[in-house]
N, C-alpha and C. Protein backbone atom coordinates (compact mmCIF):
# COMPACT_ATOMS: atom_id res chain seq x y z
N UNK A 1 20.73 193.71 -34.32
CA UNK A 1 21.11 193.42 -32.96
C UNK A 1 20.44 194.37 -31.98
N UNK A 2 20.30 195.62 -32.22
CA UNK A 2 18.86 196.58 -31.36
C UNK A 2 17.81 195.92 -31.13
N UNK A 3 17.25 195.68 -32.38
CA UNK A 3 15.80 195.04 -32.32
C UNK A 3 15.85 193.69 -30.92
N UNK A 4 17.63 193.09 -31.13
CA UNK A 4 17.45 191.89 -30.21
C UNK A 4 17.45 192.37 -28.90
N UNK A 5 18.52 193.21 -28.59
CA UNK A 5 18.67 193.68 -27.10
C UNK A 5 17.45 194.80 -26.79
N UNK A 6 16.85 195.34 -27.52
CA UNK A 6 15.50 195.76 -26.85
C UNK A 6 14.33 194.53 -26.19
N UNK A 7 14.23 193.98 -26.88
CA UNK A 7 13.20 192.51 -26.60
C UNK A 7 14.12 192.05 -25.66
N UNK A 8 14.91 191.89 -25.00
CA UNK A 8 16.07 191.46 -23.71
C UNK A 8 15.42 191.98 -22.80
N UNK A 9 15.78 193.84 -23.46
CA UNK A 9 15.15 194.52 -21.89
C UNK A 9 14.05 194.12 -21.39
N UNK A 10 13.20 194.24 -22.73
CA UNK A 10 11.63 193.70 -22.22
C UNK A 10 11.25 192.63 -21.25
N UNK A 11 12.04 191.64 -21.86
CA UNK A 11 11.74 190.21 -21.30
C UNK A 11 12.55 190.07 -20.05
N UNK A 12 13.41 191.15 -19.94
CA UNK A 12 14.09 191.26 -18.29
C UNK A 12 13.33 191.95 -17.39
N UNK A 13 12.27 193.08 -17.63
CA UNK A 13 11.50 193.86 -17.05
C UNK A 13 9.99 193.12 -16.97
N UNK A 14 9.96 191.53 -17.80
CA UNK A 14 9.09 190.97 -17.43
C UNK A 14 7.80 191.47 -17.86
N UNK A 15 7.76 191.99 -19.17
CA UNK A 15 6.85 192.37 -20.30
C UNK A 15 6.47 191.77 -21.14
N UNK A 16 7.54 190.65 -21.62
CA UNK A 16 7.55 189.78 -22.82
C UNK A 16 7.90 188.41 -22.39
N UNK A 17 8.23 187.83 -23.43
CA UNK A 17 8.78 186.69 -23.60
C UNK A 17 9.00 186.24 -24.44
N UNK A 18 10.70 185.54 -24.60
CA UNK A 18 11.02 185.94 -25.89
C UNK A 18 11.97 184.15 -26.26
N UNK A 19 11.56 183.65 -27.60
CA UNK A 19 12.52 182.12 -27.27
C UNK A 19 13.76 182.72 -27.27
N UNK A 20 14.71 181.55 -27.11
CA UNK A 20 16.08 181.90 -27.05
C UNK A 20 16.98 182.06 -28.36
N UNK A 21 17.80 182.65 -27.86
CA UNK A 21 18.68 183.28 -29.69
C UNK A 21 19.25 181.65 -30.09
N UNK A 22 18.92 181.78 -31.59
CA UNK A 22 19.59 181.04 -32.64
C UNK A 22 20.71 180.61 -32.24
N UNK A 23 21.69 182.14 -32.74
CA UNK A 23 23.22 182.60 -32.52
C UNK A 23 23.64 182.91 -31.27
N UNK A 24 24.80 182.49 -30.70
CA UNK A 24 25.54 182.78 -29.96
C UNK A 24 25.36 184.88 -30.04
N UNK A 25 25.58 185.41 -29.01
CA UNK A 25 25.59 186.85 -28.73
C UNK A 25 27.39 187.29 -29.44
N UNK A 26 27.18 188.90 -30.03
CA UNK A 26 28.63 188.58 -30.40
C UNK A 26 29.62 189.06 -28.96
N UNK A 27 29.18 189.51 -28.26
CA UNK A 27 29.79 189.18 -27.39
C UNK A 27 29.78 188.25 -26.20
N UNK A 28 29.20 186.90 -26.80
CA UNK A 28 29.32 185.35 -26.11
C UNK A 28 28.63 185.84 -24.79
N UNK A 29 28.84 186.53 -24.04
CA UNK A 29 28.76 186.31 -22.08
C UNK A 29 27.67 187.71 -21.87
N UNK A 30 27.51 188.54 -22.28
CA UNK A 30 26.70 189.54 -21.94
C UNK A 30 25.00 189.06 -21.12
N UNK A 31 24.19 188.12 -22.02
CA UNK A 31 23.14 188.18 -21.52
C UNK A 31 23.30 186.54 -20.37
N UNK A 32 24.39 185.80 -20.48
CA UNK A 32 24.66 184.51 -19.62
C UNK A 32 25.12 185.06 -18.24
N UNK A 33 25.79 186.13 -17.96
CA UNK A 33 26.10 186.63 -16.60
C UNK A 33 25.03 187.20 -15.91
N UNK A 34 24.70 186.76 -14.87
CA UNK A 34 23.72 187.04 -13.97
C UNK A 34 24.74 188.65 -12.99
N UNK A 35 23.88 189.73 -12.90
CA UNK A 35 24.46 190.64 -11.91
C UNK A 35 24.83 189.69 -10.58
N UNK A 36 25.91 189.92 -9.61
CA UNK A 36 26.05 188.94 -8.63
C UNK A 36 25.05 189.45 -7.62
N UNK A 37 24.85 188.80 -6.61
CA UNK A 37 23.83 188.73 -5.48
C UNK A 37 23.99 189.87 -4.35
N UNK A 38 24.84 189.92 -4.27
CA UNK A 38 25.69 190.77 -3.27
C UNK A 38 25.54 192.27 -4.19
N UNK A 39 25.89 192.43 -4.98
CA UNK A 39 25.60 194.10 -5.56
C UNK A 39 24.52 194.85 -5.46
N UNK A 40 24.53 196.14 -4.96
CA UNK A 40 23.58 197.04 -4.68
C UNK A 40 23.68 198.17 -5.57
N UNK A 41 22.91 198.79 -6.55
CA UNK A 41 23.15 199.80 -7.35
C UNK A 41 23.20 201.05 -6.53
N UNK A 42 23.90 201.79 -6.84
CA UNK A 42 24.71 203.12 -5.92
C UNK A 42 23.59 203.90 -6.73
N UNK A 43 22.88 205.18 -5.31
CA UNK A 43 22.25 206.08 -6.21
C UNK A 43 22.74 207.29 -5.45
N UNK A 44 22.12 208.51 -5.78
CA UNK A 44 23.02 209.72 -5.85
C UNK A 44 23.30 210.29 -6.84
N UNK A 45 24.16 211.17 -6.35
CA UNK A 45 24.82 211.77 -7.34
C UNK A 45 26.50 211.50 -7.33
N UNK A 46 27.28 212.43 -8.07
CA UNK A 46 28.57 211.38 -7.75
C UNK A 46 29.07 212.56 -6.55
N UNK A 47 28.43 213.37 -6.53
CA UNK A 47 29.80 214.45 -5.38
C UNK A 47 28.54 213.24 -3.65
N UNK A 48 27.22 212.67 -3.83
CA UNK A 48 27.10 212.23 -2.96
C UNK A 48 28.49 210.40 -2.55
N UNK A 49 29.72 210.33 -3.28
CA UNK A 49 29.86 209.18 -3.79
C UNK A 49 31.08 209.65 -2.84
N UNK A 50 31.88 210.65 -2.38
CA UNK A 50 32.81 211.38 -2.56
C UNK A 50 33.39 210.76 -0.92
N UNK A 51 34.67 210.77 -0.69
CA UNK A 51 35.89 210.41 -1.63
C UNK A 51 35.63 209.00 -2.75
N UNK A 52 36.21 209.53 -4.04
CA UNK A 52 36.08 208.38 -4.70
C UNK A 52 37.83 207.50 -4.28
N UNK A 53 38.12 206.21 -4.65
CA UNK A 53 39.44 205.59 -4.79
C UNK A 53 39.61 205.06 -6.43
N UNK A 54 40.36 205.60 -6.53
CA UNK A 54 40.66 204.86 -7.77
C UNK A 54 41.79 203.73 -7.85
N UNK A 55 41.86 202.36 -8.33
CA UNK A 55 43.21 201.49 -7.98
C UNK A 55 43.50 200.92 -9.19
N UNK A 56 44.31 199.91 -9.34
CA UNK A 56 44.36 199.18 -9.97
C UNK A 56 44.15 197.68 -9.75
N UNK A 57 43.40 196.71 -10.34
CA UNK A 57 43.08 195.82 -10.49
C UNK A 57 43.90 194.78 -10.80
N UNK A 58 44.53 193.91 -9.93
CA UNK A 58 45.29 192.82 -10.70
C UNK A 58 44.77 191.46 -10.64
N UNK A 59 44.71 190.77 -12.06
CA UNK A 59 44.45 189.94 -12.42
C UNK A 59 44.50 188.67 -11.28
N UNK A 60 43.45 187.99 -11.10
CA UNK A 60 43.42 187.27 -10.09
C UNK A 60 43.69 186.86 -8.21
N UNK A 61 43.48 188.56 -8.39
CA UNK A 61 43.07 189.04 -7.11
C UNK A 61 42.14 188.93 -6.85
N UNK A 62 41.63 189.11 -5.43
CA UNK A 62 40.72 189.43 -4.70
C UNK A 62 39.29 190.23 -5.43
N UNK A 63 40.08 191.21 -5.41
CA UNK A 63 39.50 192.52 -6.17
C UNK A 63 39.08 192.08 -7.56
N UNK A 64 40.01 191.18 -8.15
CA UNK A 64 39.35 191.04 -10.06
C UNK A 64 37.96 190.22 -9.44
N UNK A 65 38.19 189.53 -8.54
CA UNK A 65 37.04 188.51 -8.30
C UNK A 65 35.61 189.49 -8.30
N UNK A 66 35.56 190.23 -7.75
CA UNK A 66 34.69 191.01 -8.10
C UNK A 66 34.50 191.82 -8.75
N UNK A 67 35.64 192.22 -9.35
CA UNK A 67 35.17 193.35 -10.44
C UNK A 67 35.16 192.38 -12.04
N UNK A 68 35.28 191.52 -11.65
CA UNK A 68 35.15 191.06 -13.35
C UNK A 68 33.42 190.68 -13.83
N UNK A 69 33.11 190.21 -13.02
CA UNK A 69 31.42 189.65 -13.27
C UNK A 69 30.81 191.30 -13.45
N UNK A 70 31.03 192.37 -12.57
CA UNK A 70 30.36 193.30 -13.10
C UNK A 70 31.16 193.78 -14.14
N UNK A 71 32.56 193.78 -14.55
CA UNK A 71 32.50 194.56 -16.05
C UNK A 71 31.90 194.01 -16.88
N UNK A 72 31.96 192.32 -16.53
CA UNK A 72 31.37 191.57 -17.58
C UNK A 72 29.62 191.77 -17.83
N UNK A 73 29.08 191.84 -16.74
CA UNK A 73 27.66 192.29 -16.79
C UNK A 73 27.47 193.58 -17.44
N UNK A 74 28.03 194.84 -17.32
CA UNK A 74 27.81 195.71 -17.77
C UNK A 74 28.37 196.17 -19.68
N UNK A 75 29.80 195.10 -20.45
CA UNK A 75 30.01 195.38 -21.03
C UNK A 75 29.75 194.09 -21.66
């Protein structure tokens, strides 16, 4: 599964090209979620980030609406 998600990166950085997997991913949704449109990657450092908020997230809020496509993108 390395060997697969390296050739991902590649073919996401537009190096390669690669056919499509056989198998389903074992985690089904990882490479099918597109990052959303609207997200900007934060750079810095984290004391440049500062005050952070920390909350909680409830399910079919507002807030999950967006935070679910990126956990899902990232995990």
């Amino acid at each position: 599964m390395a060997a697969r998600s390296l050739l991902l990166k590649l073919e996401g950085s537009g190096l390669i090209r690669i056919p499509p997997s056989l198998r389903l991913s074992v985690n089904g949704q990882r490479y099918q979620i597109p990052l959303p449109a609207h997200v900007q990657p934060i750079g810095g450092t984290l004391h440049d980030q500062q005050p952070l908020k920390v909350g909680i997230v409830i399910s079919g809020s507002a807030m999950a609406k967006v935070f679910q496509p990126l956990l899902a993108y990232e995990h």
